[in-house]
Protein backbone atom coordinates (compact mmCIF):
# COMPACT_ATOMS: atom_id res chain seq x y z
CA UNK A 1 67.95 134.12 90.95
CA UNK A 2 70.44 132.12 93.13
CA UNK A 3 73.65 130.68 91.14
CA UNK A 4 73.74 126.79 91.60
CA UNK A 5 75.90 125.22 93.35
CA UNK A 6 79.04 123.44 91.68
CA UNK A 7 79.16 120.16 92.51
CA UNK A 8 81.89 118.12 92.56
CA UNK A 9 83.23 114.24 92.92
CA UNK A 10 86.73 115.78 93.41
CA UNK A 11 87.93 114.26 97.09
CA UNK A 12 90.19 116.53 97.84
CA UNK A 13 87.80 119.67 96.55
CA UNK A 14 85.35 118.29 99.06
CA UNK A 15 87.85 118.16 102.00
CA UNK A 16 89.41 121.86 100.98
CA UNK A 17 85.77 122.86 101.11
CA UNK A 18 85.54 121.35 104.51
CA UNK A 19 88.59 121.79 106.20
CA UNK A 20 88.94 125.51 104.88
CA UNK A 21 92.13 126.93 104.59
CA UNK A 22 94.33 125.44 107.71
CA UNK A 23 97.90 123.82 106.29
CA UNK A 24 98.37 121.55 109.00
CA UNK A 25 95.11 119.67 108.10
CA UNK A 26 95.66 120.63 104.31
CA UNK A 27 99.41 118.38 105.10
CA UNK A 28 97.61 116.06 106.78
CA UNK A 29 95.20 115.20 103.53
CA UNK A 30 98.32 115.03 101.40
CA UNK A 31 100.46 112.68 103.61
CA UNK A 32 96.82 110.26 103.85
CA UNK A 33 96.32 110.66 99.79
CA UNK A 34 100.31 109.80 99.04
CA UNK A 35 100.01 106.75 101.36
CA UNK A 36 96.76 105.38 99.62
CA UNK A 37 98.97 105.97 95.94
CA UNK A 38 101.76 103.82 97.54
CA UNK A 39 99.52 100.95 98.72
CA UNK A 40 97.31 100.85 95.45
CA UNK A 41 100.69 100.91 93.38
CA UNK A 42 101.60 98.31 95.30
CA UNK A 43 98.59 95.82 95.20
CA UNK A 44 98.40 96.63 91.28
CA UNK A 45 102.22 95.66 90.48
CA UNK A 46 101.71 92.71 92.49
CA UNK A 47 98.41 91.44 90.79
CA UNK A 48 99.35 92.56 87.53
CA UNK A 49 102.65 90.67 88.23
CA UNK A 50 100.02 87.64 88.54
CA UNK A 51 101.62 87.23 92.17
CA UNK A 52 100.02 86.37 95.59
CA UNK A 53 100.59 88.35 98.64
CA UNK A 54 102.71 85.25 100.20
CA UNK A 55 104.14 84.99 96.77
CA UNK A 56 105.86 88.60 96.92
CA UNK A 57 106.51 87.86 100.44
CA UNK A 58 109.11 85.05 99.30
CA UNK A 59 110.42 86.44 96.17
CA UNK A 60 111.69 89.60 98.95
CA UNK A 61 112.11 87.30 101.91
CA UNK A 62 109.19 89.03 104.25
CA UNK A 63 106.17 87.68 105.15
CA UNK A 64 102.70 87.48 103.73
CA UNK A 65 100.99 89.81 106.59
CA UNK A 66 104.06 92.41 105.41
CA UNK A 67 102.44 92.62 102.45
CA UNK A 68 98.68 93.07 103.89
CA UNK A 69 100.24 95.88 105.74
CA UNK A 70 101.99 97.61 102.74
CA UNK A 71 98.80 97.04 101.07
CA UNK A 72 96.58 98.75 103.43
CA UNK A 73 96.92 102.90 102.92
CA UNK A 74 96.79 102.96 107.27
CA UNK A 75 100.24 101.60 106.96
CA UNK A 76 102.91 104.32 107.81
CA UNK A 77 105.70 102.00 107.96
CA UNK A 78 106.83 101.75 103.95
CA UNK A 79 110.89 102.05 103.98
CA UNK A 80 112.21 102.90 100.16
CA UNK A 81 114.06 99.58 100.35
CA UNK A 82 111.21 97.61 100.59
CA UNK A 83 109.77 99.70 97.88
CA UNK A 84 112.62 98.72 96.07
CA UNK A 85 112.67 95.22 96.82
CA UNK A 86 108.65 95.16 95.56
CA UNK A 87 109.46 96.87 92.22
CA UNK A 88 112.71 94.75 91.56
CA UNK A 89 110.16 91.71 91.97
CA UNK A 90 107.74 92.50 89.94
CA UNK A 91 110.00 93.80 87.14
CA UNK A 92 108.23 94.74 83.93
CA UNK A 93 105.02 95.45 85.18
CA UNK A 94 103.85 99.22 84.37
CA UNK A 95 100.86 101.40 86.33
């Protein structure tokens, strides 16, 4: 009798399954997954904050489509000052 399969829901278990064993793809999976964490930290701060994108943007003197973009996990270009700026604004508010 044939063992069943383990099935998962586990994104990254899937990819690894996928991808195999090659680091530079393995990196690659990591960089995407951190960049999603930053943009979902950053749209639930500023909600729970009870803030609008263009009301973020002028509490940390940037622009409304700034925040789209920091929003959005395809976004590469997060500095740790705007980061910083974000948090500072939405002070109190806890993932």
């Amino acid at each position: 009798m044939a063992n069943p399969k383990h099935r998962t829901s586990d994104g990254l278990a899937i990819l690894d399954s996928i991808t195999g064993e090659d680091p530079a793809i393995h990196a690659l999976i990591v960089d995407e997954a951190e960049k999603l964490r930053i943009a979902k930290a950053i749209f639930q701060l500023r909600t729970k904050a009870g803030l609008s994108q263009t009301a973020l943007a002028k509490r940390i003197g940037t622009t409304r489509v700034v925040i789209s973009k920091l929003e959005d996990a395809d976004y590469a270009g997060n500095s740790p000052e705007m980061l910083q700026r974000i948090g500072k604004s939405c002070q109190g508010q806890r993932l």
